[in-house]
Protein backbone atom coordinates (compact mmCIF):
# COMPACT_ATOMS: atom_id res chain seq x y z
CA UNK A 1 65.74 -28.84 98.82
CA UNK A 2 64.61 -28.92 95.59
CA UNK A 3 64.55 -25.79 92.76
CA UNK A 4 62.48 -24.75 90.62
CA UNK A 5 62.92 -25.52 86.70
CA UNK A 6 61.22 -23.60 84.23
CA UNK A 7 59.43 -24.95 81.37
CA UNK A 8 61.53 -25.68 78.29
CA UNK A 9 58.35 -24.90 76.34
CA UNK A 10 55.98 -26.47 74.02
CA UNK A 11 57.66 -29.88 72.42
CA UNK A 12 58.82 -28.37 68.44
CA UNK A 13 59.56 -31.65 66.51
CA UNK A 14 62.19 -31.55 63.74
CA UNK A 15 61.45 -31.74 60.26
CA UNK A 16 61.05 -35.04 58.86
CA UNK A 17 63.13 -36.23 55.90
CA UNK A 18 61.73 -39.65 55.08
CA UNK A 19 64.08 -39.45 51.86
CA UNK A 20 67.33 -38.79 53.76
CA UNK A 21 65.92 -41.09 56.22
CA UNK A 22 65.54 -43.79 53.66
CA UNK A 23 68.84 -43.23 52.35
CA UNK A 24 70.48 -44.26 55.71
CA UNK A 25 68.68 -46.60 56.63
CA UNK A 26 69.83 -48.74 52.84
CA UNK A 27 73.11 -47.85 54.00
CA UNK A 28 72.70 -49.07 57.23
CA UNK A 29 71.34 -52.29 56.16
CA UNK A 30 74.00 -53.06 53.40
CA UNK A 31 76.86 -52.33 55.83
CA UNK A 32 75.42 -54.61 58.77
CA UNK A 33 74.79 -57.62 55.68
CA UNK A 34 78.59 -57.45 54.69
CA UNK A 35 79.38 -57.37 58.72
CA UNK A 36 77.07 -60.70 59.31
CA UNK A 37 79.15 -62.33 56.20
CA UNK A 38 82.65 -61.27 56.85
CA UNK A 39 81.53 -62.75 60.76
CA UNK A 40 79.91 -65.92 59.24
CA UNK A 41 83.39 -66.74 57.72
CA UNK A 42 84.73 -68.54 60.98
CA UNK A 43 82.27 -71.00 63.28
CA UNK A 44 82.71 -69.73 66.88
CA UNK A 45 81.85 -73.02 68.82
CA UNK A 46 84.31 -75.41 66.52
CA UNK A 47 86.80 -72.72 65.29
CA UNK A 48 86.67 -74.11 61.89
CA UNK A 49 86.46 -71.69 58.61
CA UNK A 50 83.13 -71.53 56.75
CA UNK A 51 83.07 -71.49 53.18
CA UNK A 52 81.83 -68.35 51.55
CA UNK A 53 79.27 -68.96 48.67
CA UNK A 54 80.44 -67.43 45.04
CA UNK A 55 77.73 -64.85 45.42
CA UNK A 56 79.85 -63.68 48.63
CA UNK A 57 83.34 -63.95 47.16
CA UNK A 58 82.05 -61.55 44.13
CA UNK A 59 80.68 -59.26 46.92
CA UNK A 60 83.75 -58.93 48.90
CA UNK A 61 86.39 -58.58 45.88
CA UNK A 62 83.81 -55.76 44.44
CA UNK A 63 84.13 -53.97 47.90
CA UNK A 64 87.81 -54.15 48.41
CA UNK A 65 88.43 -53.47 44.57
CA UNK A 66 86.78 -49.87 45.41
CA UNK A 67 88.88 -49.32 48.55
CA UNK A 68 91.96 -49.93 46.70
């Protein structure tokens, strides 16, 4: 038998921060590019390694010169 459930009232949206929002969403982006390159650097059918262009290679030794 089923019960009764109350009303959880009128729907109350948050805030929106389009700025914050924004802000993630860069992030986001830039994270999942350097994902699809590091990914790209081996070609799953053949197995064989695929060159990184120079822009790349600058990329990755900026990133892991700020980790160190």
């Amino acid at each position: 038998m089923a019960t009764y459930m109350p009303s959880p009232g009128l729907f109350k949206g948050a805030d929106a921060d389009p700025e914050a929002t924004l802000e993630l969403f860069t992030d986001y982006l830039e994270k999942m590019e350097k994902v699809f390159m590091v990914s790209r650097g081996y070609n799953p059918v053949t197995g064989h390694k695929v060159d990184w262009t120079s822009e790349e290679k600058r990329s990755e030794e900026r990133r892991v010169g700020k980790e160190c």
